[in-house]
C-alpha atoms as a PDB file:
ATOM      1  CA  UNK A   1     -15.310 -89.530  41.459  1.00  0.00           C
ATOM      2  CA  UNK A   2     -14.972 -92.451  39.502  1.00  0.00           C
ATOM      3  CA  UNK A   3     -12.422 -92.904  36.751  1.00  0.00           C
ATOM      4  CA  UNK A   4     -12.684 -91.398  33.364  1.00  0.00           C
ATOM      5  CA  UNK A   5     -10.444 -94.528  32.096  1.00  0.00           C
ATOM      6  CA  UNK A   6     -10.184 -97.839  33.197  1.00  0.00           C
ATOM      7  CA  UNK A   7      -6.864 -99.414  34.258  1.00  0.00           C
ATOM      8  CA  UNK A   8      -6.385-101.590  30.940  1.00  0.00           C
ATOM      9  CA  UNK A   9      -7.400 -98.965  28.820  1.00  0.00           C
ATOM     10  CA  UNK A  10      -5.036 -96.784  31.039  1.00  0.00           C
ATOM     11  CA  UNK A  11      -1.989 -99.474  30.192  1.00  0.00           C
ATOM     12  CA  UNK A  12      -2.576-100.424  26.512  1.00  0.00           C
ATOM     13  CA  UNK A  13      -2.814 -96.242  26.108  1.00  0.00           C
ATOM     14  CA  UNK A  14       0.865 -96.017  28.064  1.00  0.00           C
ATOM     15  CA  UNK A  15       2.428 -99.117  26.132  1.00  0.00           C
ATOM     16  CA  UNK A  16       1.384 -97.949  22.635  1.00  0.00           C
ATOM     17  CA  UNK A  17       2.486 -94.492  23.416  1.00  0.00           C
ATOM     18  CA  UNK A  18       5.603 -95.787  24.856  1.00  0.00           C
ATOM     19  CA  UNK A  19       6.299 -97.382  21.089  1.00  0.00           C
ATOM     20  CA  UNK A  20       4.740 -94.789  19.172  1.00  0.00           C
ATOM     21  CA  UNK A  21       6.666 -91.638  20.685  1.00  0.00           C
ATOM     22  CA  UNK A  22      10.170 -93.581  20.160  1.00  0.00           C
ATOM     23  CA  UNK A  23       9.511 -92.956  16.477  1.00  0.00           C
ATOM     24  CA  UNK A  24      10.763 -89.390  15.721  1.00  0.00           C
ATOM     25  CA  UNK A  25       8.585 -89.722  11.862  1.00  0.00           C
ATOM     26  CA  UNK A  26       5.397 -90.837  14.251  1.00  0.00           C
ATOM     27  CA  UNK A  27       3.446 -87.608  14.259  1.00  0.00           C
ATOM     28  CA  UNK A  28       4.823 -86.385  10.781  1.00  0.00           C
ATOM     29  CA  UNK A  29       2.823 -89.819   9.570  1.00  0.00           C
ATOM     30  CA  UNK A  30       0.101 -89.121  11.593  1.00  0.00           C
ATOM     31  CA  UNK A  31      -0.369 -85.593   9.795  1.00  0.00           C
ATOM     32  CA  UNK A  32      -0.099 -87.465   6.358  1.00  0.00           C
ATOM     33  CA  UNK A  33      -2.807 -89.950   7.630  1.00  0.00           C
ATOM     34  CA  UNK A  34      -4.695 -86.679   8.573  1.00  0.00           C
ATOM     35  CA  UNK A  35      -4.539 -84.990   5.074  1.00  0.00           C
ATOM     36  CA  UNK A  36      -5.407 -88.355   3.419  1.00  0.00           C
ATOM     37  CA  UNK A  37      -8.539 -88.614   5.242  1.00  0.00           C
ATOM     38  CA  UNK A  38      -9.824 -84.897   5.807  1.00  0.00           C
ATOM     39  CA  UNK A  39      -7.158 -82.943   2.892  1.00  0.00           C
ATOM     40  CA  UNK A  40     -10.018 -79.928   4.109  1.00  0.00           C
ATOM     41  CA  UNK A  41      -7.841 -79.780   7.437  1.00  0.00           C
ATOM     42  CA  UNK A  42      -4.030 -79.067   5.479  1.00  0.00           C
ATOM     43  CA  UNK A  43      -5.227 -75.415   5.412  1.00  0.00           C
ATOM     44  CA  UNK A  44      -4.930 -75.552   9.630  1.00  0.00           C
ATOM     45  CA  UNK A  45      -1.539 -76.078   9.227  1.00  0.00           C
ATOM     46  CA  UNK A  46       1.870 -74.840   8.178  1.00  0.00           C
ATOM     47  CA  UNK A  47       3.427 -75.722   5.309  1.00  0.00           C
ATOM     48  CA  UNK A  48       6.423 -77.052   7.612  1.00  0.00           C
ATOM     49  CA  UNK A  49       4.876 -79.583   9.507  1.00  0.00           C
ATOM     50  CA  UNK A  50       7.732 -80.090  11.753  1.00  0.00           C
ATOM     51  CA  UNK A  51       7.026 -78.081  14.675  1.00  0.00           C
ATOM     52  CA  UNK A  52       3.737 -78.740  14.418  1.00  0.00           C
ATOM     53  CA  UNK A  53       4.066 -82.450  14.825  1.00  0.00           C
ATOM     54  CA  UNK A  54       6.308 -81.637  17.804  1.00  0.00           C
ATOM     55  CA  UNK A  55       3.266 -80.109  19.884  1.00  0.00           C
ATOM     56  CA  UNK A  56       1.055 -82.143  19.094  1.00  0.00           C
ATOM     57  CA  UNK A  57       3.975 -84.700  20.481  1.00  0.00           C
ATOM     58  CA  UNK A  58       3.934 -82.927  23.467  1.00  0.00           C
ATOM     59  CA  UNK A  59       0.378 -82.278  24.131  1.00  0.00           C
ATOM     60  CA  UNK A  60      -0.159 -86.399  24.049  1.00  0.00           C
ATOM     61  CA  UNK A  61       2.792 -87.012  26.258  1.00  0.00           C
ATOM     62  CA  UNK A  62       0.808 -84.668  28.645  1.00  0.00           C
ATOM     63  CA  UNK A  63      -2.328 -85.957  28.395  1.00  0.00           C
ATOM     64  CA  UNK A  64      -1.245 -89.772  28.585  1.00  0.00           C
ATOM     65  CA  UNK A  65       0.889 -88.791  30.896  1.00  0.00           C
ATOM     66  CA  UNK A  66      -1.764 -87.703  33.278  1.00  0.00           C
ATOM     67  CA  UNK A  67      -4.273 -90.808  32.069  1.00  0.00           C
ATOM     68  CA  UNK A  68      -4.709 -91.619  35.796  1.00  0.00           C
ATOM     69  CA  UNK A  69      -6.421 -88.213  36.447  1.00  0.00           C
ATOM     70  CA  UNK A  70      -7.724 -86.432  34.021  1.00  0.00           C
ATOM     71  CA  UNK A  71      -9.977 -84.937  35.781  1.00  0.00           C
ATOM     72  CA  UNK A  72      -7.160 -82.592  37.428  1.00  0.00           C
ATOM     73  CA  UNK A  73      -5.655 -81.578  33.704  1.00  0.00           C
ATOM     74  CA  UNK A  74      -9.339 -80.924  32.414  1.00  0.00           C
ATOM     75  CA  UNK A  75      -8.618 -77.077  32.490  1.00  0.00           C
ATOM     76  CA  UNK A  76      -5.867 -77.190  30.660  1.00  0.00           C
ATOM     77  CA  UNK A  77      -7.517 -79.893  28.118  1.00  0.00           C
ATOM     78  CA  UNK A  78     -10.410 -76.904  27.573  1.00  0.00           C
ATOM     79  CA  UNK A  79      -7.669 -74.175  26.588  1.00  0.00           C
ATOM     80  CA  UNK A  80      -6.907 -75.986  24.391  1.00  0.00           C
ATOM     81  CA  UNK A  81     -10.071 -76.825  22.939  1.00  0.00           C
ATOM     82  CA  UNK A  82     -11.023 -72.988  23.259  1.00  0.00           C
ATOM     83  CA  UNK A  83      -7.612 -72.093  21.343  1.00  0.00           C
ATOM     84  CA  UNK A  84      -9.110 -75.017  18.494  1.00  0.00           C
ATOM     85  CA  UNK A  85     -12.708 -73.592  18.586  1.00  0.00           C
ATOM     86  CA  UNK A  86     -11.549 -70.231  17.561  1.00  0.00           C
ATOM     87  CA  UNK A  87      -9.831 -71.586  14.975  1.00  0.00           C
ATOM     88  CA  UNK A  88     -13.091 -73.329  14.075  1.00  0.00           C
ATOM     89  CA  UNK A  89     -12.740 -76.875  14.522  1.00  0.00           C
ATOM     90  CA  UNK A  90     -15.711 -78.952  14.852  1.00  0.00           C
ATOM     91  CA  UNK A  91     -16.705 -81.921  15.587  1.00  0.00           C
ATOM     92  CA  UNK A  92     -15.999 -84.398  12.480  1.00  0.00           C
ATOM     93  CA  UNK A  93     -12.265 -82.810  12.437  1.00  0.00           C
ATOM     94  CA  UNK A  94     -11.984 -84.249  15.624  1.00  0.00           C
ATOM     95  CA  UNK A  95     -13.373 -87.492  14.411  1.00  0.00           C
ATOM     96  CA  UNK A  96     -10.606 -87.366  11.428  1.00  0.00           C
ATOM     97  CA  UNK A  97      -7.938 -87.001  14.115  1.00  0.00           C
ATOM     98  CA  UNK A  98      -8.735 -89.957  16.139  1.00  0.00           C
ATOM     99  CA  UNK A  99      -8.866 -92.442  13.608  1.00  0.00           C
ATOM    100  CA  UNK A 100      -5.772 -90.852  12.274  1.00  0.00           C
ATOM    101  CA  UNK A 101      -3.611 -91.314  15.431  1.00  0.00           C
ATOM    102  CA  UNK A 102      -5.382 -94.711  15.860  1.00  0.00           C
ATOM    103  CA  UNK A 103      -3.814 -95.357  12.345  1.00  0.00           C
ATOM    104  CA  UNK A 104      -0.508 -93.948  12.991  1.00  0.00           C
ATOM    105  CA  UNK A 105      -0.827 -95.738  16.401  1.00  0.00           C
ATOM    106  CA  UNK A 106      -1.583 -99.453  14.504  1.00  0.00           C
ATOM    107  CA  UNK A 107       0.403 -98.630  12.032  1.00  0.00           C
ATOM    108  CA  UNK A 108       3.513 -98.076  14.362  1.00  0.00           C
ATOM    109  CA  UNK A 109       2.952-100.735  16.276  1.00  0.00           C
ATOM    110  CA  UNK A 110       2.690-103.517  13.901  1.00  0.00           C
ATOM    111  CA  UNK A 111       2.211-106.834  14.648  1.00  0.00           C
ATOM    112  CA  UNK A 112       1.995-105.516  18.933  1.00  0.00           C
ATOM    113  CA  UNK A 113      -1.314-103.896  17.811  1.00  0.00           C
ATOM    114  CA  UNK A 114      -4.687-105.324  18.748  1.00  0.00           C
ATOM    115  CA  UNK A 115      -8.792-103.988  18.659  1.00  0.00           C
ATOM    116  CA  UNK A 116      -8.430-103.264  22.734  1.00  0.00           C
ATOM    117  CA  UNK A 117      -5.476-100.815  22.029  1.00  0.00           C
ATOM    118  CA  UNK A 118      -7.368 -99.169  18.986  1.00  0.00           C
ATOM    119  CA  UNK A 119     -10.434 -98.987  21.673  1.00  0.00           C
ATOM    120  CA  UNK A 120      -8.791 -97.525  24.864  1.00  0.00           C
ATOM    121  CA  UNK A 121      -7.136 -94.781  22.563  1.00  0.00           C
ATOM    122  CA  UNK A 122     -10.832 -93.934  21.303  1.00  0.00           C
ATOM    123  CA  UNK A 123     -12.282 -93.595  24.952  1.00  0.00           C
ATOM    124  CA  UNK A 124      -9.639 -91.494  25.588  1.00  0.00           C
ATOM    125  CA  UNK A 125      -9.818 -89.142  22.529  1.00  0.00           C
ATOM    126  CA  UNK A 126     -13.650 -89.474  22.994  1.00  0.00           C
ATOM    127  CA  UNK A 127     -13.514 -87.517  26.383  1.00  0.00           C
ATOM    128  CA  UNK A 128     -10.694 -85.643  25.545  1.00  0.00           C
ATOM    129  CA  UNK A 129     -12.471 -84.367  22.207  1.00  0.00           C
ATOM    130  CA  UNK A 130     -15.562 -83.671  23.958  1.00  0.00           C
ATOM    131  CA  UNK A 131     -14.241 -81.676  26.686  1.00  0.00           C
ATOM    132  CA  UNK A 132     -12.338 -79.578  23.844  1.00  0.00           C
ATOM    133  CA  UNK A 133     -15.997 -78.838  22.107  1.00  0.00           C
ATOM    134  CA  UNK A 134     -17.356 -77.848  25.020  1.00  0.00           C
ATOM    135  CA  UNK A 135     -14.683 -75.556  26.068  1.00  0.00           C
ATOM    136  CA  UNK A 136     -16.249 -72.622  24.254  1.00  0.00           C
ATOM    137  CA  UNK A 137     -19.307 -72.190  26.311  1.00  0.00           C
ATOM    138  CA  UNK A 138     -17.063 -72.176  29.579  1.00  0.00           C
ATOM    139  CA  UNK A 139     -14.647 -69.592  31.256  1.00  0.00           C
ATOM    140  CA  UNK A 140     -10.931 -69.966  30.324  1.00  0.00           C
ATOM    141  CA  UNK A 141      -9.058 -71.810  33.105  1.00  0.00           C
ATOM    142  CA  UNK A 142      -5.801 -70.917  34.930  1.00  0.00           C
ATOM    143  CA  UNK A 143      -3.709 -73.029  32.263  1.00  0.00           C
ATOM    144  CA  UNK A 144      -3.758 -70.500  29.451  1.00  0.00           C
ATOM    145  CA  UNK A 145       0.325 -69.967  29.472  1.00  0.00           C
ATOM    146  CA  UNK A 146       0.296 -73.854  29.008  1.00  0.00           C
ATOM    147  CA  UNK A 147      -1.182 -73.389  25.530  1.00  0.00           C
ATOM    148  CA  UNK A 148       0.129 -70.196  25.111  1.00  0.00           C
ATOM    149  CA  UNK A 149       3.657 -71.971  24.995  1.00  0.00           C
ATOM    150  CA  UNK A 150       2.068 -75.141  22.569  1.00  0.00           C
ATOM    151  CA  UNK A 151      -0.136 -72.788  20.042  1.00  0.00           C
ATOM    152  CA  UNK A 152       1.385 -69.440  19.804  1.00  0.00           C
END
């Protein structure tokens, strides 16, 4: 099976997350870049953001922790796109989150960021999205107590 990511993409995604999740105020800007560019999505959320911005923490630790084979966490990626398509996200909130994390991510970084870094994170979120809006029309996996734990 060949490799959803490739081995750069794999490394600039580590070493910007590596920066980004040593800021404790990184995901509570990334929610304020959200509402900037999609204030539609606020009404998703609580009105305390904190805990909140502590999943979503979480959830990209997992997932870029587990860069090298995402094909083995897609089951768990899909509950939790089938836990965000009953709550009726769609397609262009996705696309609203990605360029806010990208923003958060460049914005973090600084003068470390660069284009590549900005483009591994999108081939990432791309296939990570995707498998999220497709979730719906499949059978919910064995990793439901995973989200269970994030979402409930």
């Amino acid at each position: 099976m060949a490799a959803v990511l490739k081995e750069e993409e794999i490394n600039l995604i580590d070493y910007s997350w590596e920066v980004l999740s040593t800021s404790p105020q990184s995901m509570m800007r990334f929610y304020d870049h959200l509402f900037a560019i999609a204030p539609e999505t606020r009404h998703f959320f609580p009105d305390d953001i904190s805990k909140q911005s502590e999943k979503l923490a979480y959830t990209i630790g997992f997932i870029v922790g587990n860069l090298e084979r995402l094909e083995t966490i897609k089951n768990a990626i899909e509950d939790i796109g089938r836990f965000h398509n009953k709550l009726q996200i769609e397609a262009y909130h996705y696309t609203n989150l990605k360029i806010a994390l990208v923003k958060t991510i460049e914005e973090n970084m600084e003068e470390k960021y660069h284009e590549d870094i900005g483009k591994a994170w999108y081939s990432a979120l791309d296939y990570v999205s995707n498998l999220m809006l497709n979730a719906a029309t499949k059978k919910q996996g064995r990793f439901v107590r995973f989200t269970s734990k994030l979402f409930h």
